[in-house]
C-alpha atoms as a PDB file:
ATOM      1  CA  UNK A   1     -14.408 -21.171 -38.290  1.00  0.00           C
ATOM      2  CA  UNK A   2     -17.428 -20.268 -36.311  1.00  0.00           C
ATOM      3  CA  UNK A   3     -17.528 -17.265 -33.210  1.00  0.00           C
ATOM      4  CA  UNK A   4     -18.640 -20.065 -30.802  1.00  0.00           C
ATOM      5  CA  UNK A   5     -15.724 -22.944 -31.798  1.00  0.00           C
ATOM      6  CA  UNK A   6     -12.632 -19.828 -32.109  1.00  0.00           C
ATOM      7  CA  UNK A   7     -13.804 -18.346 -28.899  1.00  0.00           C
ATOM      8  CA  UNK A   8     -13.814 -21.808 -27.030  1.00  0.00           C
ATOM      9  CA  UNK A   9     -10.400 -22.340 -28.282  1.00  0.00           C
ATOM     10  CA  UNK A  10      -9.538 -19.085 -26.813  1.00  0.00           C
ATOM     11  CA  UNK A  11     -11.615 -19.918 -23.959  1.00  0.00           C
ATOM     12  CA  UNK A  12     -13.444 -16.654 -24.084  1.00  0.00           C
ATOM     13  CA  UNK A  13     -16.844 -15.276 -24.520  1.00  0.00           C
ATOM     14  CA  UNK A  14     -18.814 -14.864 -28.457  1.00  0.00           C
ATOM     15  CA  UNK A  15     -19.662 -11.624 -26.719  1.00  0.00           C
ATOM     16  CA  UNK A  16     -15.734 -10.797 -25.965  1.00  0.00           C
ATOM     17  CA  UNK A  17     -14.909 -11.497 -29.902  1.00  0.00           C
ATOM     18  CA  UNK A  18     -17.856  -9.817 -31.138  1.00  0.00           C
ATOM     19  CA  UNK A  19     -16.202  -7.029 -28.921  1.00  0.00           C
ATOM     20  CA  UNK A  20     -12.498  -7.107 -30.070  1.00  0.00           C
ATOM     21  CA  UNK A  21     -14.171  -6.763 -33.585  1.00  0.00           C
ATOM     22  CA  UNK A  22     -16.529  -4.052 -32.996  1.00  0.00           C
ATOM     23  CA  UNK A  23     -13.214  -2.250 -31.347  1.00  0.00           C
ATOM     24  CA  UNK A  24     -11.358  -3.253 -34.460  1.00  0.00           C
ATOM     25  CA  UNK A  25      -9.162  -5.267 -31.937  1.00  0.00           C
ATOM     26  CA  UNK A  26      -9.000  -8.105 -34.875  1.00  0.00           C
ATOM     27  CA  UNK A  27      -9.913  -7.283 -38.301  1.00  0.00           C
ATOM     28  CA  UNK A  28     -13.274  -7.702 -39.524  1.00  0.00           C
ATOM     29  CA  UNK A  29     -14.765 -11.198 -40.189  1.00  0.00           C
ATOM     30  CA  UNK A  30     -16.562 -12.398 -43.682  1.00  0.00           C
ATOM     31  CA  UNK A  31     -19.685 -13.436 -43.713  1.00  0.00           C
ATOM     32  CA  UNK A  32     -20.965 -16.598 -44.801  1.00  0.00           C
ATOM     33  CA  UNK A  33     -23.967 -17.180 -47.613  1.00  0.00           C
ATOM     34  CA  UNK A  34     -26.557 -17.356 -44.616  1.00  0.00           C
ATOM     35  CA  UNK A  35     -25.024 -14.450 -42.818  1.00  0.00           C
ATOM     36  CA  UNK A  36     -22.867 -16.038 -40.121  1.00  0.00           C
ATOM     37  CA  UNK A  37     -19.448 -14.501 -39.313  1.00  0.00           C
ATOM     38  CA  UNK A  38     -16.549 -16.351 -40.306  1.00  0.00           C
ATOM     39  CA  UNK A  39     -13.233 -16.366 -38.963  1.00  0.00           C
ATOM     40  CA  UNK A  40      -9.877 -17.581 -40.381  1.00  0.00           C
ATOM     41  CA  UNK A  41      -5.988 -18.382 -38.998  1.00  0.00           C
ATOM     42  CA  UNK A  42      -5.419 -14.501 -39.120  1.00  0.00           C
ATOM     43  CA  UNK A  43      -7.946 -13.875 -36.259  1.00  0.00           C
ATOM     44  CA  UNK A  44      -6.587 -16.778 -34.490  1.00  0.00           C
ATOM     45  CA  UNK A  45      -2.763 -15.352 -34.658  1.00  0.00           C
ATOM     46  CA  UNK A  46      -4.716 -11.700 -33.703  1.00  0.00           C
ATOM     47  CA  UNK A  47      -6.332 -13.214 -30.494  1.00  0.00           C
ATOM     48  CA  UNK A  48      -2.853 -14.887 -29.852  1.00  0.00           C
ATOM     49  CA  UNK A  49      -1.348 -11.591 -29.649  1.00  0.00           C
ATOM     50  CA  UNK A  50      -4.252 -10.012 -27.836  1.00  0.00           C
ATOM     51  CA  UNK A  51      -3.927 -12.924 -24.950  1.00  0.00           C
ATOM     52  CA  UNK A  52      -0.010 -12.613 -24.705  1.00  0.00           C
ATOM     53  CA  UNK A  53       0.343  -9.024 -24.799  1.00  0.00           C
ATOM     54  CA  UNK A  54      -2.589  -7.835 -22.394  1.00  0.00           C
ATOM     55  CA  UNK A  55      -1.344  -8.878 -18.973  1.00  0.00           C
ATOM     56  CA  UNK A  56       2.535  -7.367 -19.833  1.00  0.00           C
ATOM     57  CA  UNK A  57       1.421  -4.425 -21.907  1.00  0.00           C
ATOM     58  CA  UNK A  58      -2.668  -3.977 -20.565  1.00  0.00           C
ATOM     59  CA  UNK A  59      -5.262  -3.684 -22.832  1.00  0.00           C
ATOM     60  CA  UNK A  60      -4.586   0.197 -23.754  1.00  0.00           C
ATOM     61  CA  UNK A  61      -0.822  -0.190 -24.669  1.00  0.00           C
ATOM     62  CA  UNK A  62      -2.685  -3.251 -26.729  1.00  0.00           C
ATOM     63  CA  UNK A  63      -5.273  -1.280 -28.102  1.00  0.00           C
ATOM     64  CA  UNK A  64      -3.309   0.938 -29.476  1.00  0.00           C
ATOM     65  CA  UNK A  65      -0.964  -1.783 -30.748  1.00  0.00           C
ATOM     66  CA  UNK A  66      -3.746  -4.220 -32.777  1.00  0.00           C
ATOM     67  CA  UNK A  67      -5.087  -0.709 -34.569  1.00  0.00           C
ATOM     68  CA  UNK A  68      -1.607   0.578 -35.614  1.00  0.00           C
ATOM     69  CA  UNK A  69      -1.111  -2.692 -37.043  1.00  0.00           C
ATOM     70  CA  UNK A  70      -4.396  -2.913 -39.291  1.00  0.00           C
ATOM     71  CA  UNK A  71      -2.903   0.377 -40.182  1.00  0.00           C
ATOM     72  CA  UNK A  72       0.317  -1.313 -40.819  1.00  0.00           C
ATOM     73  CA  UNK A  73       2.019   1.354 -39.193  1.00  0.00           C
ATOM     74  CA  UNK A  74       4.926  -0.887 -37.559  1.00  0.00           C
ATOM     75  CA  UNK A  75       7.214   2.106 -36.502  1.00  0.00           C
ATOM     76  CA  UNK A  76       4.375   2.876 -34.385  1.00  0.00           C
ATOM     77  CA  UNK A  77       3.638  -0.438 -33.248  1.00  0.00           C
ATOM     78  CA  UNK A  78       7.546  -1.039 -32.449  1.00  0.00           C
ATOM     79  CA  UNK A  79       7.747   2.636 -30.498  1.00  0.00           C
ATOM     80  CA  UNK A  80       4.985   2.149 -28.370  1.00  0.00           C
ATOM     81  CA  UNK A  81       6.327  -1.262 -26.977  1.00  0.00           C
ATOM     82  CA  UNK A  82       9.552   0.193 -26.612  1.00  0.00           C
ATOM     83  CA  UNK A  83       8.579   2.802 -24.634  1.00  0.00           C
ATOM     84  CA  UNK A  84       6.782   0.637 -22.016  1.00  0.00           C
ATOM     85  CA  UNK A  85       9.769  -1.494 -21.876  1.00  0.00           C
ATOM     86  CA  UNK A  86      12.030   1.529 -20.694  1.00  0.00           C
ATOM     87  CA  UNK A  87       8.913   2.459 -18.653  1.00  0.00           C
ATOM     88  CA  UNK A  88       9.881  -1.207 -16.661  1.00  0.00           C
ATOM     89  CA  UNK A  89      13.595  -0.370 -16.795  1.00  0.00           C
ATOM     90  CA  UNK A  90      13.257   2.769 -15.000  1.00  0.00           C
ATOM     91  CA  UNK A  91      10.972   1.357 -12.524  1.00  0.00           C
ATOM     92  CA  UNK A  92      13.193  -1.342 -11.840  1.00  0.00           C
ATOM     93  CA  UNK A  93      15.981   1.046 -11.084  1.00  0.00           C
ATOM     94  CA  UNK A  94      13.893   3.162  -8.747  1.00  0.00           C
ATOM     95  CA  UNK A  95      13.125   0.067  -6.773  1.00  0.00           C
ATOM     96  CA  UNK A  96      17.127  -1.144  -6.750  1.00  0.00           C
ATOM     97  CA  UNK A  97      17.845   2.347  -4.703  1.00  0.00           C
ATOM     98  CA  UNK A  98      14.392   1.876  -2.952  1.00  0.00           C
ATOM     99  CA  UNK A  99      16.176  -1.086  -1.649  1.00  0.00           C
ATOM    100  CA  UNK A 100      19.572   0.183  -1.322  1.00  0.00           C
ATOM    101  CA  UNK A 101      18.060   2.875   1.296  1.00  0.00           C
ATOM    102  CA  UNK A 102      16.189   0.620   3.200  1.00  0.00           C
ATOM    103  CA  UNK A 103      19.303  -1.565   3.771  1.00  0.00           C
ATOM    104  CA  UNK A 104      21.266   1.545   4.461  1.00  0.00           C
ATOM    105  CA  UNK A 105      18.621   1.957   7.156  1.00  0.00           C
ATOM    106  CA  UNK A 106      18.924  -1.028   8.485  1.00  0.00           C
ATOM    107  CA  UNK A 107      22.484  -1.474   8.629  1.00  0.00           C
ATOM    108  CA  UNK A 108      22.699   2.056  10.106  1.00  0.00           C
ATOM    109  CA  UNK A 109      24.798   3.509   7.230  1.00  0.00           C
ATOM    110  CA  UNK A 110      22.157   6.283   6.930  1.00  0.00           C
ATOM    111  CA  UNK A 111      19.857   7.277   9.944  1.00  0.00           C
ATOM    112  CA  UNK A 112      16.144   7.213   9.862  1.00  0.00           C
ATOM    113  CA  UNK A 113      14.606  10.110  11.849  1.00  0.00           C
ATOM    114  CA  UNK A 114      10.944   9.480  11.885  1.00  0.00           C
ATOM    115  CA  UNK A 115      10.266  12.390  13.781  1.00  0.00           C
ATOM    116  CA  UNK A 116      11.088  15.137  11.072  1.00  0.00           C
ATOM    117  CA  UNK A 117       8.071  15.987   9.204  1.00  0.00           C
ATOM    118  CA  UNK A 118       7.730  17.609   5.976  1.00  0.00           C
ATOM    119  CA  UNK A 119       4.976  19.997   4.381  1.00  0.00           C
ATOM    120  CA  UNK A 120       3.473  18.303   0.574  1.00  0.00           C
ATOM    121  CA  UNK A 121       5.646  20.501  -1.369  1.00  0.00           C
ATOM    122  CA  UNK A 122       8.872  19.020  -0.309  1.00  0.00           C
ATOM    123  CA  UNK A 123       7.356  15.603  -0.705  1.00  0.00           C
ATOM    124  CA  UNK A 124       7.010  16.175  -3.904  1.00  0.00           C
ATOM    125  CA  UNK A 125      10.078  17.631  -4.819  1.00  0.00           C
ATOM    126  CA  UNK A 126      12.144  14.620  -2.995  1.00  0.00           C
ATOM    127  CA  UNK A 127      10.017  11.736  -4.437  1.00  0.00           C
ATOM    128  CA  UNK A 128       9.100  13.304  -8.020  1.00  0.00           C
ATOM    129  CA  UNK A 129       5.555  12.535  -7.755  1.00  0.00           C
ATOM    130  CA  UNK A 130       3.181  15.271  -8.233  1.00  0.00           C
ATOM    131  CA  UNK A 131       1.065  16.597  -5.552  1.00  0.00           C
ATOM    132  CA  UNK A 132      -2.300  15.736  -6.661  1.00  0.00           C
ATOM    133  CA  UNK A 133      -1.234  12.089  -6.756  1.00  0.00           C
ATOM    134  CA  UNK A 134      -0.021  12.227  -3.107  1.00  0.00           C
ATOM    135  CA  UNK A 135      -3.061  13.858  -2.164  1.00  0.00           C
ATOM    136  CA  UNK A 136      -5.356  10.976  -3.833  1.00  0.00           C
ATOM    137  CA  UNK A 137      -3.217   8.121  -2.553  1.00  0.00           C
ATOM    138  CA  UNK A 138      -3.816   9.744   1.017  1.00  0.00           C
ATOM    139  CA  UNK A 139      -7.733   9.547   0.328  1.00  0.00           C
ATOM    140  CA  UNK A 140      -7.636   6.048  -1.113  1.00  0.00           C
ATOM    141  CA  UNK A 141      -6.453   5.019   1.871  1.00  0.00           C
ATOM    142  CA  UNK A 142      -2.936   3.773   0.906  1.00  0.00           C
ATOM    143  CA  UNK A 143      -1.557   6.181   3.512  1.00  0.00           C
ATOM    144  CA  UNK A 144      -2.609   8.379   6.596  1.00  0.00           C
ATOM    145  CA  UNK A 145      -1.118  11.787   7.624  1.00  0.00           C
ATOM    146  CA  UNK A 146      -0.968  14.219  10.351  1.00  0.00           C
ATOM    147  CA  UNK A 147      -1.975  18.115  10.244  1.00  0.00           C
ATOM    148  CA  UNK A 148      -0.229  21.254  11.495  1.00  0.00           C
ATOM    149  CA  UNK A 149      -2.255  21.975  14.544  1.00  0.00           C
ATOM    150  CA  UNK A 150      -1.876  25.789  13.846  1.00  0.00           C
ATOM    151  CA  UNK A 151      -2.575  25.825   9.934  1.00  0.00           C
ATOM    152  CA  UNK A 152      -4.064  22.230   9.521  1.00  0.00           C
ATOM    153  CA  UNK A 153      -1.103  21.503   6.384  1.00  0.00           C
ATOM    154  CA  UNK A 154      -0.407  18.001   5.630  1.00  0.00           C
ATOM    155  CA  UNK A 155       2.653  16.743   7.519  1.00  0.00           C
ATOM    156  CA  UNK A 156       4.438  13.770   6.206  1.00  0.00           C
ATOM    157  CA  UNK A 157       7.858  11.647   7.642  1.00  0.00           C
ATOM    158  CA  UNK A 158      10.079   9.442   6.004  1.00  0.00           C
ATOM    159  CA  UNK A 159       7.601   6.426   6.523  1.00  0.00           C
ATOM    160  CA  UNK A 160       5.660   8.549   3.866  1.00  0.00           C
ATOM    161  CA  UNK A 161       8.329   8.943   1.684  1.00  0.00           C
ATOM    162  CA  UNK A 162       9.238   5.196   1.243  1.00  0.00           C
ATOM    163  CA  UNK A 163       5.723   4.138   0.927  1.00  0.00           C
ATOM    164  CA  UNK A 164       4.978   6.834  -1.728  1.00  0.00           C
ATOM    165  CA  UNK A 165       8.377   5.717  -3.595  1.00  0.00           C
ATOM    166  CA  UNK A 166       6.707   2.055  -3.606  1.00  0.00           C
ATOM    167  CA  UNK A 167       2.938   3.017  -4.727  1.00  0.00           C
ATOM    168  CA  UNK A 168       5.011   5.449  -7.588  1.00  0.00           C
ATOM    169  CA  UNK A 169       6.808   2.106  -8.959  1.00  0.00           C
ATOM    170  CA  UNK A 170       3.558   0.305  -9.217  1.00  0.00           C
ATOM    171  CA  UNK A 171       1.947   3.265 -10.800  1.00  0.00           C
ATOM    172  CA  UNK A 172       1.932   2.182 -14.624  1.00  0.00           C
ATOM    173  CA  UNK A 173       1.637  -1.524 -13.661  1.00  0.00           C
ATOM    174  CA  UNK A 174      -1.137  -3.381 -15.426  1.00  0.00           C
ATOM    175  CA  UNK A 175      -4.217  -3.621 -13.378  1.00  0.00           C
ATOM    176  CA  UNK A 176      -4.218  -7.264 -12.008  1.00  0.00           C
ATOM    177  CA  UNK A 177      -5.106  -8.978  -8.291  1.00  0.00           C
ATOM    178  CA  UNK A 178      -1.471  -9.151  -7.687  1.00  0.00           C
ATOM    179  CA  UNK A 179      -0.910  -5.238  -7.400  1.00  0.00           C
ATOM    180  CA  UNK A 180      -4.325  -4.446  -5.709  1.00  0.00           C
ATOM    181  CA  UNK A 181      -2.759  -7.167  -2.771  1.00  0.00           C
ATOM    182  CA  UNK A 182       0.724  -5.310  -2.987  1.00  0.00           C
ATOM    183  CA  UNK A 183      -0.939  -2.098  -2.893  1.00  0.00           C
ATOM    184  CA  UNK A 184      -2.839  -3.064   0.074  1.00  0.00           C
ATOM    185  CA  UNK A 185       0.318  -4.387   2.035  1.00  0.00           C
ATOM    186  CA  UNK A 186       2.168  -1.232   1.561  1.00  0.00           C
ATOM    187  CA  UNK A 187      -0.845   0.673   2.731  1.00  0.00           C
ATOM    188  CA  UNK A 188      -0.679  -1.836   5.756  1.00  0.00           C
ATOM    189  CA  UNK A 189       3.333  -1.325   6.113  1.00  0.00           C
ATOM    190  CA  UNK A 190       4.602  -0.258   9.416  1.00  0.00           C
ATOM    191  CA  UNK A 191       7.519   1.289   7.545  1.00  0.00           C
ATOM    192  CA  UNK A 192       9.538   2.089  10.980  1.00  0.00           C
ATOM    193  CA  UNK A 193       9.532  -2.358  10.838  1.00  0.00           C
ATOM    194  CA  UNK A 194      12.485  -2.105   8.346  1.00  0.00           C
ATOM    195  CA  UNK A 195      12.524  -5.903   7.605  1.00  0.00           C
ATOM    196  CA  UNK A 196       8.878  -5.663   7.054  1.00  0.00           C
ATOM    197  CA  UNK A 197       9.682  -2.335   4.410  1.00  0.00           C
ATOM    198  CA  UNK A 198      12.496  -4.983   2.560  1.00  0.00           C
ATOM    199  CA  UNK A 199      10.041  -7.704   2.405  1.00  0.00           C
ATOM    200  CA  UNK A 200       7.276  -5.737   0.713  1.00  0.00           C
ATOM    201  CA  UNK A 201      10.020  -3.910  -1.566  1.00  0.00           C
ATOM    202  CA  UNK A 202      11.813  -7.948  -2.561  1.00  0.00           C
ATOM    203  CA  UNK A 203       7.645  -8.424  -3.240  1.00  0.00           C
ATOM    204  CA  UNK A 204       7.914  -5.763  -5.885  1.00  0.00           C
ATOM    205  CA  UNK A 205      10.752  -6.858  -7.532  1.00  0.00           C
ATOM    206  CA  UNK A 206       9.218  -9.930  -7.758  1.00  0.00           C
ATOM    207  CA  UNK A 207       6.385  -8.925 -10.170  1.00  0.00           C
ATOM    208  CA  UNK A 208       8.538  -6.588 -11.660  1.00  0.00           C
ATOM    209  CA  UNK A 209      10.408 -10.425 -13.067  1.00  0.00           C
ATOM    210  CA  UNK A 210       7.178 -11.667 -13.769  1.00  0.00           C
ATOM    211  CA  UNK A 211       6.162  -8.703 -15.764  1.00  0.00           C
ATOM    212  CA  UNK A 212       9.618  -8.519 -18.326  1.00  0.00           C
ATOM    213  CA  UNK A 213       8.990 -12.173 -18.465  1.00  0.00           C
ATOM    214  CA  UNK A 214       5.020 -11.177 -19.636  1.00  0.00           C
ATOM    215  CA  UNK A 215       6.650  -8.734 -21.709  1.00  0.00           C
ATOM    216  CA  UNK A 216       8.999 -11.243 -23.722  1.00  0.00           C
ATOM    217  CA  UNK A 217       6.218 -13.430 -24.369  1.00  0.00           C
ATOM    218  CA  UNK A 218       4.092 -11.263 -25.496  1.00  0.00           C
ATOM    219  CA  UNK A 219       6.569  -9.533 -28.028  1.00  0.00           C
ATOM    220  CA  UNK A 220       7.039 -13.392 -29.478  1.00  0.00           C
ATOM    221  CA  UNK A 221       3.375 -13.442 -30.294  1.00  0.00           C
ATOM    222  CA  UNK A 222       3.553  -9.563 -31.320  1.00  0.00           C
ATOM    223  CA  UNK A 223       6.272 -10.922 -33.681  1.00  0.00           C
ATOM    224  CA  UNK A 224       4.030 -13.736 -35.083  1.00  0.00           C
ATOM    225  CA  UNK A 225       1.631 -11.896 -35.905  1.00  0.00           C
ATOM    226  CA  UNK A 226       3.573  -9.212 -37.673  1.00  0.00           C
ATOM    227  CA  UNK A 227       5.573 -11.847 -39.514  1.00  0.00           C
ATOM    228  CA  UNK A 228       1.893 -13.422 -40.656  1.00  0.00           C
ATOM    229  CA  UNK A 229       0.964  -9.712 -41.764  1.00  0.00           C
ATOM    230  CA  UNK A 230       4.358  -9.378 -44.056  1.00  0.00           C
ATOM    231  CA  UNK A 231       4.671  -5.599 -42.746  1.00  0.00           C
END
């Protein structure tokens, strides 16, 4: 099969498969008498993969994937998806107490003081997220803060907390039009609107489902194509 007929059928660019095989993303093509590149049903199952696996796993986690295969190092191939899998687990849990404070909130179980404020440090230390991340969310805009009038520190509230607990949770999430918009509503959130806070954080779960259901389909096709291999 020709470049221009397998990437139709993928409904993709020559340029794109001449890419995936200069980034040994598919294994190299043979080369006809008149020096044309020629591919078979093992590029086709590769490209399968590539397709399914890309929006659940993004292309790096894929990357990584389609070379330890042509190495046929499965162990590695079957550790790496793993450990994106638990990666969705554990975000998943962080948004199920996410929720469960919110609600506690809003039932009045748990009071929300928005007037305490604390310094970056303690931010950190209550939300796990390193300081240099909470500093470049701040100047991407996904958040806004107030300074110490004596000292000029950062001050945060609990707003900040919850919204930097939701941009944490999208943090490894594969680069897509979805997250940028539910990036942009939490930056948007007016947290103390605690209905508005649950909304946004049901939102998130919601492509958290629609990401374990990415990731099942594209361990089928990861399983194709190792079957096809025999590794």
């Amino acid at each position: 099969m020709g470049p221009k007929k397998l990437a139709n059928k993928f409904m993709i660019s020559a340029n794109t498969l001449r890419n995936y095989e200069a980034k040994e993303l598919i294994p190299p093509a043979e080369r006809s008498a008149n020096g044309y590149r020629m591919y078979t049903e093992r590029h086709e199952v590769y490209l399968a993969c590539i397709q399914a696996m890309a929006p659940a796993f993004g292309m790096e986690v894929t990357t990584v994937v389609m070379h330890a295969l042509q190495r046929n190092e499965l162990e590695e191939v079957l550790w790496v998806v793993r450990e994106r899998e638990v990666k969705l687990y554990e975000e998943k849990a962080s948004l199920d107490q996410l929720v469960e404070e919110l609600n506690s909130y809003a039932d009045g179980s748990q009071a929300y003081d928005f007037s305490q404020r604390f310094r970056i440090h303690e931010v950190s230390r209550r939300t796990g997220v390193p300081k240099s991340a909470i500093r470049y969310w701040e100047k991407s805009g996904l958040f806004t803060i107030e300074r110490d009038t004596d000292n000029k520190y950062r001050l945060y509230n609990e707003s900040h907390l919850l919204k930097i607990k939701m941009i944490q949770i999208l943090q490894s999430s594969v680069y897509s039009e979805e997250t940028v918009k539910l990036k942009q509503s939490i930056a948007c959130l007016e947290i103390q609107n605690l209905e508005q806070g649950i909304n946004v954080a049901e939102r998130i779960r919601n492509h958290l489902n629609n990401t374990i259901k990415h990731q099942m389909t594209g361990l089928y096709y990861l399983h194709q194509l190792i079957r096809s291999l025999d590794i």
